[in-house]
PDB file of N, CA and C in Angstrom:
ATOM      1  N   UNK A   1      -9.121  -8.252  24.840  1.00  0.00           N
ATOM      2  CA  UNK A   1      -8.857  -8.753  23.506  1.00  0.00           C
ATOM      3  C   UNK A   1      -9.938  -9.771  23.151  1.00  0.00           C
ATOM      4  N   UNK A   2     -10.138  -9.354  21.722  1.00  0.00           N
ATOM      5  CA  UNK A   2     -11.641 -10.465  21.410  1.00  0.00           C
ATOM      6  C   UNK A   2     -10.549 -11.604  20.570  1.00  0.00           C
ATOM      7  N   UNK A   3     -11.085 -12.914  20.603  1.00  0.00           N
ATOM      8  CA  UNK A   3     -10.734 -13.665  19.838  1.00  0.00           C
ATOM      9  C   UNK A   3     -11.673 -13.943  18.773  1.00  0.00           C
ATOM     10  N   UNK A   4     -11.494 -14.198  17.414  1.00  0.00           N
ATOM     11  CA  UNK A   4     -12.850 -14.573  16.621  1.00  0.00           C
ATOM     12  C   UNK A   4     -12.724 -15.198  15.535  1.00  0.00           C
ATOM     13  N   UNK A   5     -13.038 -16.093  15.105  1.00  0.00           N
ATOM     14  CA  UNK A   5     -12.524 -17.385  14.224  1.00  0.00           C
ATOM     15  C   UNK A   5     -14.054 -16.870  13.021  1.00  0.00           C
ATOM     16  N   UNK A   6     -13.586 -16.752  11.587  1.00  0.00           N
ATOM     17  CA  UNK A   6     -15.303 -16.565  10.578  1.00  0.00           C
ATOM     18  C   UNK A   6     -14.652 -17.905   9.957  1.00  0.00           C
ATOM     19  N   UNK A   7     -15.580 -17.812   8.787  1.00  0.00           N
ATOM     20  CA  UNK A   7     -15.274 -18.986   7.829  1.00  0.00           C
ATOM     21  C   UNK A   7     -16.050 -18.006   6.189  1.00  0.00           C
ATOM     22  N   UNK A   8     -15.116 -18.044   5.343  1.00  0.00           N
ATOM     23  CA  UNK A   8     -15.419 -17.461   4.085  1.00  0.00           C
ATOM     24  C   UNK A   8     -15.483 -18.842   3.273  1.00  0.00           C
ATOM     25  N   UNK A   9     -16.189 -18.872   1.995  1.00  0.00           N
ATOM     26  CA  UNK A   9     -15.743 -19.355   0.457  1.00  0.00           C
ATOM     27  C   UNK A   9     -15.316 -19.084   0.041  1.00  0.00           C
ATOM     28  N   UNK A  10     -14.015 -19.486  -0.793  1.00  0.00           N
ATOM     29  CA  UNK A  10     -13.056 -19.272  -1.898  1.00  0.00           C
ATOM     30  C   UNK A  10     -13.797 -20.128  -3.241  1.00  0.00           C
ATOM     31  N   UNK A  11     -14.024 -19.334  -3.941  1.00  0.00           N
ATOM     32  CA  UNK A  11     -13.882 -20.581  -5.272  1.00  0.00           C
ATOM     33  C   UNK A  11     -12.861 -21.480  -5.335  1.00  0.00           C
ATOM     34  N   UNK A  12     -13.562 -22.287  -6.045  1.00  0.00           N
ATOM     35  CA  UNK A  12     -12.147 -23.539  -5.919  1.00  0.00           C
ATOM     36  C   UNK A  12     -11.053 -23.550  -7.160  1.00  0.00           C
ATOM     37  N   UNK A  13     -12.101 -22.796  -8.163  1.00  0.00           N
ATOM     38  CA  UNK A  13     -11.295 -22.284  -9.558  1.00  0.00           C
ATOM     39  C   UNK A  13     -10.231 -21.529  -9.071  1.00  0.00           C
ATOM     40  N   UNK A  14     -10.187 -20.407  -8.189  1.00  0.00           N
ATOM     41  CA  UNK A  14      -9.546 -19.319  -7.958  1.00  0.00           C
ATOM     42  C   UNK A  14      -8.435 -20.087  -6.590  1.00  0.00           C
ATOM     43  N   UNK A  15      -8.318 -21.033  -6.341  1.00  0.00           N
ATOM     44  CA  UNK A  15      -7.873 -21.132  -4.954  1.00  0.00           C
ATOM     45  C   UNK A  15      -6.047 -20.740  -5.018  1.00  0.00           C
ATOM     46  N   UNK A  16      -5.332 -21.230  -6.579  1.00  0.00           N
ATOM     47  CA  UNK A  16      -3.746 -20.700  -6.497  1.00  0.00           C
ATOM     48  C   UNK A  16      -3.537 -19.741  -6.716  1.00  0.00           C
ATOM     49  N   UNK A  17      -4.287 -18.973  -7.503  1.00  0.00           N
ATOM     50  CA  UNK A  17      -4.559 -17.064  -7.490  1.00  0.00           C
ATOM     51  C   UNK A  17      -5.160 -16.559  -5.773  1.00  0.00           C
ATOM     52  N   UNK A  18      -5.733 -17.054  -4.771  1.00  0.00           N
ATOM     53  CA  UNK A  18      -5.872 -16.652  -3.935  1.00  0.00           C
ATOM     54  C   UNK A  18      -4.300 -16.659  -2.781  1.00  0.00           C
ATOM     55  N   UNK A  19      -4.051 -17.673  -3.154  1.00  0.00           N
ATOM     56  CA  UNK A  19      -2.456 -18.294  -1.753  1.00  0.00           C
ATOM     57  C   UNK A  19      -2.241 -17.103  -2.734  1.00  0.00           C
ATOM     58  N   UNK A  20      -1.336 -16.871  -4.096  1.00  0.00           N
ATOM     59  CA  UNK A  20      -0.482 -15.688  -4.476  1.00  0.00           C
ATOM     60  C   UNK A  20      -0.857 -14.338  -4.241  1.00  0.00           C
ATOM     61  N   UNK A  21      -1.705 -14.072  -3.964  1.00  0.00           N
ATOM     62  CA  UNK A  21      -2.470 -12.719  -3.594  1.00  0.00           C
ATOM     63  C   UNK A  21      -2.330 -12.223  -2.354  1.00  0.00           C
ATOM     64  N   UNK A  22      -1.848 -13.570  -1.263  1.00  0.00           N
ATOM     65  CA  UNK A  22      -1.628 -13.580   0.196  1.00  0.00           C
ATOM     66  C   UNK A  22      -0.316 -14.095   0.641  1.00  0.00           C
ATOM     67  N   UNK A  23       0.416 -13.998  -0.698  1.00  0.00           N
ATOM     68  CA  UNK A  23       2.253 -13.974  -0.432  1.00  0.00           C
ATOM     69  C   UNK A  23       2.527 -12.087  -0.126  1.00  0.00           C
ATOM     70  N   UNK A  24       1.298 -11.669  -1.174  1.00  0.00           N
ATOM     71  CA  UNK A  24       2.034 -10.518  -1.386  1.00  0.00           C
ATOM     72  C   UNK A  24       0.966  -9.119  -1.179  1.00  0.00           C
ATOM     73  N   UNK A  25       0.593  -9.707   0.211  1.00  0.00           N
ATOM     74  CA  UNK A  25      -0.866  -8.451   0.945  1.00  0.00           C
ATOM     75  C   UNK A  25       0.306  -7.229   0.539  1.00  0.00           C
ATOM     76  N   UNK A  26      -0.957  -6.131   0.011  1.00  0.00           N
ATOM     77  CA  UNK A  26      -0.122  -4.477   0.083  1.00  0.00           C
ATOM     78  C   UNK A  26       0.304  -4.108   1.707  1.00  0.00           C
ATOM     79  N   UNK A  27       1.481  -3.902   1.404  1.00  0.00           N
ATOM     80  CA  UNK A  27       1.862  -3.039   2.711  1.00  0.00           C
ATOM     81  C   UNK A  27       1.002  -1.694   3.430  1.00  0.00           C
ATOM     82  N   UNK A  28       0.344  -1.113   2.344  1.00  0.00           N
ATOM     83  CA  UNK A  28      -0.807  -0.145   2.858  1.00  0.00           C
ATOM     84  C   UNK A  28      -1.536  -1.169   3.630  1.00  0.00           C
ATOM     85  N   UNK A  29      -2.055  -1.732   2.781  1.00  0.00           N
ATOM     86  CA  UNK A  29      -3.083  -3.008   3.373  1.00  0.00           C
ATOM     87  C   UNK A  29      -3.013  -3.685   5.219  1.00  0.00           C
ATOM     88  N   UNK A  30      -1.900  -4.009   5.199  1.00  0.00           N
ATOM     89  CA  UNK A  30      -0.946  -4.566   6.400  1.00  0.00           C
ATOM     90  C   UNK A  30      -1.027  -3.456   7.467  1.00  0.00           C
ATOM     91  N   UNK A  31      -0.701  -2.312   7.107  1.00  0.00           N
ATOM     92  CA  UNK A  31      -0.792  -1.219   7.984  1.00  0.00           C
ATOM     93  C   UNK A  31      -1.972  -0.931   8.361  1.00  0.00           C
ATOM     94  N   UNK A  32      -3.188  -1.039   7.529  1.00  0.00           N
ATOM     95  CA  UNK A  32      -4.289  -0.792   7.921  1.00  0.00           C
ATOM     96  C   UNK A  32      -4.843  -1.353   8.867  1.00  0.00           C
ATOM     97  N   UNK A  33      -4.366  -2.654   8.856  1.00  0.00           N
ATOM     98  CA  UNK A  33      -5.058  -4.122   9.785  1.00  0.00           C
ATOM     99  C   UNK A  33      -4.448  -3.577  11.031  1.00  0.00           C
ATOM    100  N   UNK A  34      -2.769  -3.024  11.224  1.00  0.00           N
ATOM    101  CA  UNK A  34      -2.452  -3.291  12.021  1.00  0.00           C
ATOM    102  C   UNK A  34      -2.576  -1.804  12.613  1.00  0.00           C
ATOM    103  N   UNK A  35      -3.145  -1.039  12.195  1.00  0.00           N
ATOM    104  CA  UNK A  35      -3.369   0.160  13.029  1.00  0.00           C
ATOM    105  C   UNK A  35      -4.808   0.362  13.813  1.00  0.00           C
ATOM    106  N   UNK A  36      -5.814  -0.644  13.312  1.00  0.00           N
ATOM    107  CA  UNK A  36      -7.222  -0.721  13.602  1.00  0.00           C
ATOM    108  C   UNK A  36      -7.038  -2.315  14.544  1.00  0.00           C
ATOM    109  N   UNK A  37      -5.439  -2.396  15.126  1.00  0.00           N
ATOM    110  CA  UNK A  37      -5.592  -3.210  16.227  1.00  0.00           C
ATOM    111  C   UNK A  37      -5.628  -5.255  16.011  1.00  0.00           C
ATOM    112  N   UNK A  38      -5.796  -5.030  14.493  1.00  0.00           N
ATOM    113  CA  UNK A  38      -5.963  -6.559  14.097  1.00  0.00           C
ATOM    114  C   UNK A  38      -4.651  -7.210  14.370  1.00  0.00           C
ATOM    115  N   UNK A  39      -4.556  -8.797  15.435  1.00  0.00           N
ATOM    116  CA  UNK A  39      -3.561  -8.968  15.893  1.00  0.00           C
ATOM    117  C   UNK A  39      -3.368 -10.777  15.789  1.00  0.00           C
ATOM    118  N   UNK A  40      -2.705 -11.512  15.258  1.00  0.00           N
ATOM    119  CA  UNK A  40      -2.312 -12.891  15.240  1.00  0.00           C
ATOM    120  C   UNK A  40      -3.567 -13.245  14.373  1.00  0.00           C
ATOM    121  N   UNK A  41      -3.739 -12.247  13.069  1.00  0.00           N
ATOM    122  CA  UNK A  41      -4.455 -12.655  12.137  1.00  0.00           C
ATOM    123  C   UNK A  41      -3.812 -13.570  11.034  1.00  0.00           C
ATOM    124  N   UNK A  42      -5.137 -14.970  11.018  1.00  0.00           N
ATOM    125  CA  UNK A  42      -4.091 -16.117  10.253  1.00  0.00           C
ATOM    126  C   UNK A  42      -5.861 -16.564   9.237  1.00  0.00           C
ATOM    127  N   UNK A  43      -4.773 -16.859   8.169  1.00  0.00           N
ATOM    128  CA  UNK A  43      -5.860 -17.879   7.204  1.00  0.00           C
ATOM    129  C   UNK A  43      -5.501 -18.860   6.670  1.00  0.00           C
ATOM    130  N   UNK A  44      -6.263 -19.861   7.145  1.00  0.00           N
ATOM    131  CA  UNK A  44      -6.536 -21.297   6.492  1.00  0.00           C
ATOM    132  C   UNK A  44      -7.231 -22.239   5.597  1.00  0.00           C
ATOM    133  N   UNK A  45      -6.702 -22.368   4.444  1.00  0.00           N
ATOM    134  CA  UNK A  45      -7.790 -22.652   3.365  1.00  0.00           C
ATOM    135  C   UNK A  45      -7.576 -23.972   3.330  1.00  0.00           C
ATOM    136  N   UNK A  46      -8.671 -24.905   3.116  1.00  0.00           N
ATOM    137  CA  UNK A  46      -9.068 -26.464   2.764  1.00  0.00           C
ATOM    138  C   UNK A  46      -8.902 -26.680   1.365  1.00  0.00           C
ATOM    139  N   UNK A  47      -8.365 -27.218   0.355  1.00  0.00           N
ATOM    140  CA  UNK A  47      -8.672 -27.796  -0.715  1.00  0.00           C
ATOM    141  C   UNK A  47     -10.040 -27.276  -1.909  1.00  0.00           C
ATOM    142  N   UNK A  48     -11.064 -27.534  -0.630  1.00  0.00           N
ATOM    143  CA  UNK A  48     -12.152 -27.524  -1.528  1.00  0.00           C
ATOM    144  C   UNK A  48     -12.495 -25.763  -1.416  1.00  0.00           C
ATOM    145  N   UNK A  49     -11.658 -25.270  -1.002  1.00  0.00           N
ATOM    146  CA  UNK A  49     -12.289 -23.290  -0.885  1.00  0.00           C
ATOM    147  C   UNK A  49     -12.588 -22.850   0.666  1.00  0.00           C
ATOM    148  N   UNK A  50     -12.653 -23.846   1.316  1.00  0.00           N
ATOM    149  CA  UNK A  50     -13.319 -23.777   2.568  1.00  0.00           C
ATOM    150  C   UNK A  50     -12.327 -22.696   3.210  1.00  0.00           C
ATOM    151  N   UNK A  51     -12.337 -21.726   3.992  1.00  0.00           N
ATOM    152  CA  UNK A  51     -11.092 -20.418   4.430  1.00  0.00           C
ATOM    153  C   UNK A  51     -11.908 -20.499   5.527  1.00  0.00           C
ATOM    154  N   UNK A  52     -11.322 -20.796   6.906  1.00  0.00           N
ATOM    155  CA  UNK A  52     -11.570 -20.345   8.248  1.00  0.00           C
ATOM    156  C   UNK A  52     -10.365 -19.060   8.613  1.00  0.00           C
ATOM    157  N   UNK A  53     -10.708 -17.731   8.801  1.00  0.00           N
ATOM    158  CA  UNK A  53      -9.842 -16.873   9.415  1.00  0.00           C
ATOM    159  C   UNK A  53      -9.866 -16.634  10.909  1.00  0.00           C
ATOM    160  N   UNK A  54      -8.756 -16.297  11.723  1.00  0.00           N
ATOM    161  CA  UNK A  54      -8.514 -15.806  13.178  1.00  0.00           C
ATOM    162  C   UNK A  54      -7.744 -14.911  13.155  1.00  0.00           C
ATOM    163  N   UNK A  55      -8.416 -14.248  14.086  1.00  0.00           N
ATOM    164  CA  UNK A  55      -7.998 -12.956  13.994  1.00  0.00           C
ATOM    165  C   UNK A  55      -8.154 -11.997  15.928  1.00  0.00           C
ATOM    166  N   UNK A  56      -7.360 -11.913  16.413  1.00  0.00           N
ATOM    167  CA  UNK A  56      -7.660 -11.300  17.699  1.00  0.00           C
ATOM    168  C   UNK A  56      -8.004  -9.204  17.808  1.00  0.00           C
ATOM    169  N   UNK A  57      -8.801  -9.333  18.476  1.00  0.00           N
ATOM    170  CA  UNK A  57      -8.998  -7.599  17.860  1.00  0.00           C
ATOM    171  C   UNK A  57      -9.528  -6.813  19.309  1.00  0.00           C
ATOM    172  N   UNK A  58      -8.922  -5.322  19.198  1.00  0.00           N
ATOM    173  CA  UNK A  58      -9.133  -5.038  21.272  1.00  0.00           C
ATOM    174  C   UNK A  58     -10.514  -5.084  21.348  1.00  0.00           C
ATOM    175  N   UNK A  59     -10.993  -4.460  20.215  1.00  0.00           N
ATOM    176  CA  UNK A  59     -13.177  -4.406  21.206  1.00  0.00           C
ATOM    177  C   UNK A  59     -13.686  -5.756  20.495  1.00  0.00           C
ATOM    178  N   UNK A  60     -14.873  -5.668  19.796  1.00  0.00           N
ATOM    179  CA  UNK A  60     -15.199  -6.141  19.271  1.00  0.00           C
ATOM    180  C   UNK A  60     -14.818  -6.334  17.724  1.00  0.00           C
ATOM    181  N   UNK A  61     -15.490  -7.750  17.080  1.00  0.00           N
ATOM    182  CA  UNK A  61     -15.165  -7.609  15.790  1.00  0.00           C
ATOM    183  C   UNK A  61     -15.279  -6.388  14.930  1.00  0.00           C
ATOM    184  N   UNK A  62     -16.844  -6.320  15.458  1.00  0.00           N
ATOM    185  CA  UNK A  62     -17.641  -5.207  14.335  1.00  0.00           C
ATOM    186  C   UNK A  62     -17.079  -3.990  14.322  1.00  0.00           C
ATOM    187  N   UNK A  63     -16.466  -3.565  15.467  1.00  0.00           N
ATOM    188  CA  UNK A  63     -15.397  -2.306  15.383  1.00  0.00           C
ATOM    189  C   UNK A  63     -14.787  -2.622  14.577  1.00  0.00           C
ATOM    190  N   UNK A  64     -13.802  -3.535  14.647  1.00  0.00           N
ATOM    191  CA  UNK A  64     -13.051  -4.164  13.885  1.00  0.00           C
ATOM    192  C   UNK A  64     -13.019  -3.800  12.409  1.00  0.00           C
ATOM    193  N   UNK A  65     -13.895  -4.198  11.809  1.00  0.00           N
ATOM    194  CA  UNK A  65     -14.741  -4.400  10.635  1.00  0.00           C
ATOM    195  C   UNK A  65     -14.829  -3.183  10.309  1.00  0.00           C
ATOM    196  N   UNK A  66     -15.134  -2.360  10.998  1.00  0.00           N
ATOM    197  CA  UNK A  66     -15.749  -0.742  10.848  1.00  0.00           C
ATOM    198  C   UNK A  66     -14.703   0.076  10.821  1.00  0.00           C
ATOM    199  N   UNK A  67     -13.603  -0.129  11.850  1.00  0.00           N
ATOM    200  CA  UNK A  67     -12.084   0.667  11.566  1.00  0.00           C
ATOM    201  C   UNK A  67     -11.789   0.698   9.950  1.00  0.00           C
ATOM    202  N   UNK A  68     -11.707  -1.029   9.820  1.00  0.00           N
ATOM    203  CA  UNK A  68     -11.294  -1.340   8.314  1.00  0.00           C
ATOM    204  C   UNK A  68     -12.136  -0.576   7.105  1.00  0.00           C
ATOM    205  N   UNK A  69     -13.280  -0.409   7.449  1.00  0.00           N
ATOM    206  CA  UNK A  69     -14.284  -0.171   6.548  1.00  0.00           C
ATOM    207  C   UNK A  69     -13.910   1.657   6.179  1.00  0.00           C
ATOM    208  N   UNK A  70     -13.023   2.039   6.708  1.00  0.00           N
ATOM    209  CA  UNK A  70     -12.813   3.361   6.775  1.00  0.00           C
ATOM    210  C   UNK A  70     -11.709   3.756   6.273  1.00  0.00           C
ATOM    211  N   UNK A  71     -11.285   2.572   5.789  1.00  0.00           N
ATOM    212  CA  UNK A  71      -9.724   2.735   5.336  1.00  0.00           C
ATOM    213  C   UNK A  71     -10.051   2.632   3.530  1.00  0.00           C
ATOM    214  N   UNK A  72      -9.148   3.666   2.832  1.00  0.00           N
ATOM    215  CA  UNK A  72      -9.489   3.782   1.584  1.00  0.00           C
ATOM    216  C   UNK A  72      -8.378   1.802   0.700  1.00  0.00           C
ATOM    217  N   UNK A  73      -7.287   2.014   1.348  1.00  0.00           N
ATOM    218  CA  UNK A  73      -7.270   0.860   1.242  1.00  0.00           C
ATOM    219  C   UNK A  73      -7.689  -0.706   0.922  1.00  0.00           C
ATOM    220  N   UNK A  74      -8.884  -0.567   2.313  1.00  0.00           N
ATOM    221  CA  UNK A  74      -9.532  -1.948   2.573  1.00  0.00           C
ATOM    222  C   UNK A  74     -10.524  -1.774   1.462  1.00  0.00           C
ATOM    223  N   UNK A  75     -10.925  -0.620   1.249  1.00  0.00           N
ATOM    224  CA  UNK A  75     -11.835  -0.518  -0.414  1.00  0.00           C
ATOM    225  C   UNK A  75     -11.323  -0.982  -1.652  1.00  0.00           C
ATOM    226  N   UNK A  76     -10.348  -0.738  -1.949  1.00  0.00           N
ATOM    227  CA  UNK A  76      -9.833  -1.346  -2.756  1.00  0.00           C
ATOM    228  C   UNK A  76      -9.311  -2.652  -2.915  1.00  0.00           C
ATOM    229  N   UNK A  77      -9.085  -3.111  -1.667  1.00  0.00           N
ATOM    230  CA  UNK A  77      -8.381  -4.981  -1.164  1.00  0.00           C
ATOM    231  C   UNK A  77      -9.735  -5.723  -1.611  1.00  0.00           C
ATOM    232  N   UNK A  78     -10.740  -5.616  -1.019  1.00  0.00           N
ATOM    233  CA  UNK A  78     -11.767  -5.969  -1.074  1.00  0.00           C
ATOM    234  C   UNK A  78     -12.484  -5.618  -2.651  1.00  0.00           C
ATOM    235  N   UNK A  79     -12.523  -5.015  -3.023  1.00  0.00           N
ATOM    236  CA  UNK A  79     -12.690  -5.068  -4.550  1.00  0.00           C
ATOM    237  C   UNK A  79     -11.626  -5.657  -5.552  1.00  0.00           C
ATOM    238  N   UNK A  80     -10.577  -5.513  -5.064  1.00  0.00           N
ATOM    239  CA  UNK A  80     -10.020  -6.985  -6.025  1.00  0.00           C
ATOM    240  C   UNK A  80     -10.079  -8.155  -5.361  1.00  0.00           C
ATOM    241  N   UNK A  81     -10.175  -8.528  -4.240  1.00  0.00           N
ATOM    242  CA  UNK A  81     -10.592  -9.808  -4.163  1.00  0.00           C
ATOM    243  C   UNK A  81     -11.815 -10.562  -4.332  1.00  0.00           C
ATOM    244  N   UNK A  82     -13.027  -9.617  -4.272  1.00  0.00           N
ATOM    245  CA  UNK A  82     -14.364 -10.161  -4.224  1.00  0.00           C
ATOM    246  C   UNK A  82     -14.458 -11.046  -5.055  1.00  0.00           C
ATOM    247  N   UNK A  83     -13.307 -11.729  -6.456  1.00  0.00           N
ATOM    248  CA  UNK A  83     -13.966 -12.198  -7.508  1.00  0.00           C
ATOM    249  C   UNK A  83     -13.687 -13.654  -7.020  1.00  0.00           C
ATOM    250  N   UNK A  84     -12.705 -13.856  -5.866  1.00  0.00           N
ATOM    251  CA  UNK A  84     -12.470 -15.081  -5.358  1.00  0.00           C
ATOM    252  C   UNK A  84     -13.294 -15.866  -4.710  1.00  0.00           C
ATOM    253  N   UNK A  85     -14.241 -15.222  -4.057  1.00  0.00           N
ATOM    254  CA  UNK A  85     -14.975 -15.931  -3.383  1.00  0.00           C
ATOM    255  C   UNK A  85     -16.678 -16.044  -3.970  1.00  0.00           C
ATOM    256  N   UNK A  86     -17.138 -17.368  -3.171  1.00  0.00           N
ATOM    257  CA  UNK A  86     -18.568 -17.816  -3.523  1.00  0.00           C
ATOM    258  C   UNK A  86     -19.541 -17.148  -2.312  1.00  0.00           C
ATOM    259  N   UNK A  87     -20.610 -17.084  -2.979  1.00  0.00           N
ATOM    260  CA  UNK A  87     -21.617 -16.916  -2.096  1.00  0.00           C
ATOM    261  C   UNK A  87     -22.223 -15.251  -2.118  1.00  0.00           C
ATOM    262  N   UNK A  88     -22.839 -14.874  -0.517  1.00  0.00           N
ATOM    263  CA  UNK A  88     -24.009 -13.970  -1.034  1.00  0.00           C
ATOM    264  C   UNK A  88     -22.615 -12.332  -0.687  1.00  0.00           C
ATOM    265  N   UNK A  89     -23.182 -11.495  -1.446  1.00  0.00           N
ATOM    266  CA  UNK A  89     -22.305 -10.115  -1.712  1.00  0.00           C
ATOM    267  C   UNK A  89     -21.180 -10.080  -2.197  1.00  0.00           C
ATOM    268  N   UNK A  90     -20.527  -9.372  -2.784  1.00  0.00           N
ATOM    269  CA  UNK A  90     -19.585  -9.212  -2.683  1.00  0.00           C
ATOM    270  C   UNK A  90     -18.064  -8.876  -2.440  1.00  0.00           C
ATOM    271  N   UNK A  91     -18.230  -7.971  -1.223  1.00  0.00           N
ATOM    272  CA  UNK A  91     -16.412  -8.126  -0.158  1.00  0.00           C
ATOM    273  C   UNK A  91     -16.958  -9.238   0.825  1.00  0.00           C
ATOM    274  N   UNK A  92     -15.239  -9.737   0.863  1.00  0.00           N
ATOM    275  CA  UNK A  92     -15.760 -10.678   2.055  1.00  0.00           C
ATOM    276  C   UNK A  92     -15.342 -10.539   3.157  1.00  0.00           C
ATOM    277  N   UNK A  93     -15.615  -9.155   3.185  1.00  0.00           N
ATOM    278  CA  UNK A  93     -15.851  -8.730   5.117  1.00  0.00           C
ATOM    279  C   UNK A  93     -17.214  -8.468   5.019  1.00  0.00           C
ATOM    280  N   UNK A  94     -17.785  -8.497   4.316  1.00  0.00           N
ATOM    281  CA  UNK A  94     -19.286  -8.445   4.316  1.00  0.00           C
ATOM    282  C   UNK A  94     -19.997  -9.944   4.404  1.00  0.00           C
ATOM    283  N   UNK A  95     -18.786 -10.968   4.126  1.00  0.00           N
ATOM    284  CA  UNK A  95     -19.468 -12.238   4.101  1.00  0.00           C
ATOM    285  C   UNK A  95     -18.993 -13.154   5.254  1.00  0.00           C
ATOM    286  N   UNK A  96     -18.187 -12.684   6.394  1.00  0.00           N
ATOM    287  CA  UNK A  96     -17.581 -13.691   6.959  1.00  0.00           C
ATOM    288  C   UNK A  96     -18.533 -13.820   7.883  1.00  0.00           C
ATOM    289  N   UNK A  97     -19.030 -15.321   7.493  1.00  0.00           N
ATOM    290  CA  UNK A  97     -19.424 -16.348   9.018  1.00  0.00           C
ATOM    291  C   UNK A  97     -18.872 -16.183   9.956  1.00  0.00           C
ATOM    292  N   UNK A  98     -19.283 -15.162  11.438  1.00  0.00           N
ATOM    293  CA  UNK A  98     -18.267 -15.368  12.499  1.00  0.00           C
ATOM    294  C   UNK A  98     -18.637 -16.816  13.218  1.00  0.00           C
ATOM    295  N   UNK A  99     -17.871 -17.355  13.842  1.00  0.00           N
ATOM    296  CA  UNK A  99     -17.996 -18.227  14.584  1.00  0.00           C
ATOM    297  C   UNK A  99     -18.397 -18.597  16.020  1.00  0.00           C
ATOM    298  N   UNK A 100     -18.791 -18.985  16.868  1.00  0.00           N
ATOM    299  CA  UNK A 100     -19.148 -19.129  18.317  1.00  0.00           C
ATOM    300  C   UNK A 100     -17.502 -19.055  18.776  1.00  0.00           C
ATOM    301  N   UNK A 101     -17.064 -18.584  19.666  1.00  0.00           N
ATOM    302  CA  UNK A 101     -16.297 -19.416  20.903  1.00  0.00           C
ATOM    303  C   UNK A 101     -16.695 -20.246  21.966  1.00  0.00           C
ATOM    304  N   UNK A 102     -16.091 -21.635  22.020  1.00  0.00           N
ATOM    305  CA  UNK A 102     -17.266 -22.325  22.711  1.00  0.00           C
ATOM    306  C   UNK A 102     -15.876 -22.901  23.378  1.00  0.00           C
ATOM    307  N   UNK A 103     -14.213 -23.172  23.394  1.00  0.00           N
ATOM    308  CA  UNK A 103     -13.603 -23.026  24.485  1.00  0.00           C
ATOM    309  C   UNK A 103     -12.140 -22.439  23.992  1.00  0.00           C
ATOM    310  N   UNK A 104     -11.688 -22.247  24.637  1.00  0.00           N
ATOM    311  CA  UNK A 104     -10.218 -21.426  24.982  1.00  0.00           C
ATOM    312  C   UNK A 104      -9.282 -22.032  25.887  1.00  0.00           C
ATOM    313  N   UNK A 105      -7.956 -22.418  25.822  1.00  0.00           N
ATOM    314  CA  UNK A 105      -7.075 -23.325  26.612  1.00  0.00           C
ATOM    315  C   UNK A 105      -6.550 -22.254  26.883  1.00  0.00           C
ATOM    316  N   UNK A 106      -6.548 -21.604  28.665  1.00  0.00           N
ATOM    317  CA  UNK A 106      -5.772 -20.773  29.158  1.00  0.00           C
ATOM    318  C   UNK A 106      -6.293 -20.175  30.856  1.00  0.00           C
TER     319      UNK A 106
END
């Protein structure tokens, strides 16, 4: 199991349209994550837009990423959300900063 922490931008305009958008992920959506293995996936947003996600996944991320990328679904999740976030492209599985793991309590 990989562990892997990214960090996205949220606009900060968009940040109470983003929490409502993530009361109510599509159940297609949900299934998708969870059939391509995505596991104790959580998001945390700062005030100012700042979104660090975790997410545990069996190979690597980029599989990860690539399962999703295959799902007609995640095409569409990702095109309505792109308008939330700042920065370069637009889905933001195309934009997530992954992070180092640098320790683990276990």
């Amino acid at each position: 199991m990989t562990r892997v922490g990214f960090l996205l931008q949220v606009r900060p305009d968009r940040l109470d349209e983003y929490r409502a958008r993530h009361e109510a992920v599509w159940p297609d959506m949900l299934d998708a994550l969870r059939r391509h293995g995505w596991h104790n996936y959580s998001l945390f947003l700062r005030p100012d837009g700042l979104l660090f996600g975790y997410v545990e996944v069996p190979g690597t991320f980029d599989e990860a990423l690539a399962g999703m990328a295959d799902e007609d679904v995640n095409a569409r999740w990702q095109a309505e959300m792109a308008p939330f976030f700042a920065g370069r492209g637009s889905a933001a599985d195309t934009m997530m900063e992954q992070l180092e793991e640098v320790f683990h309590l276990d």
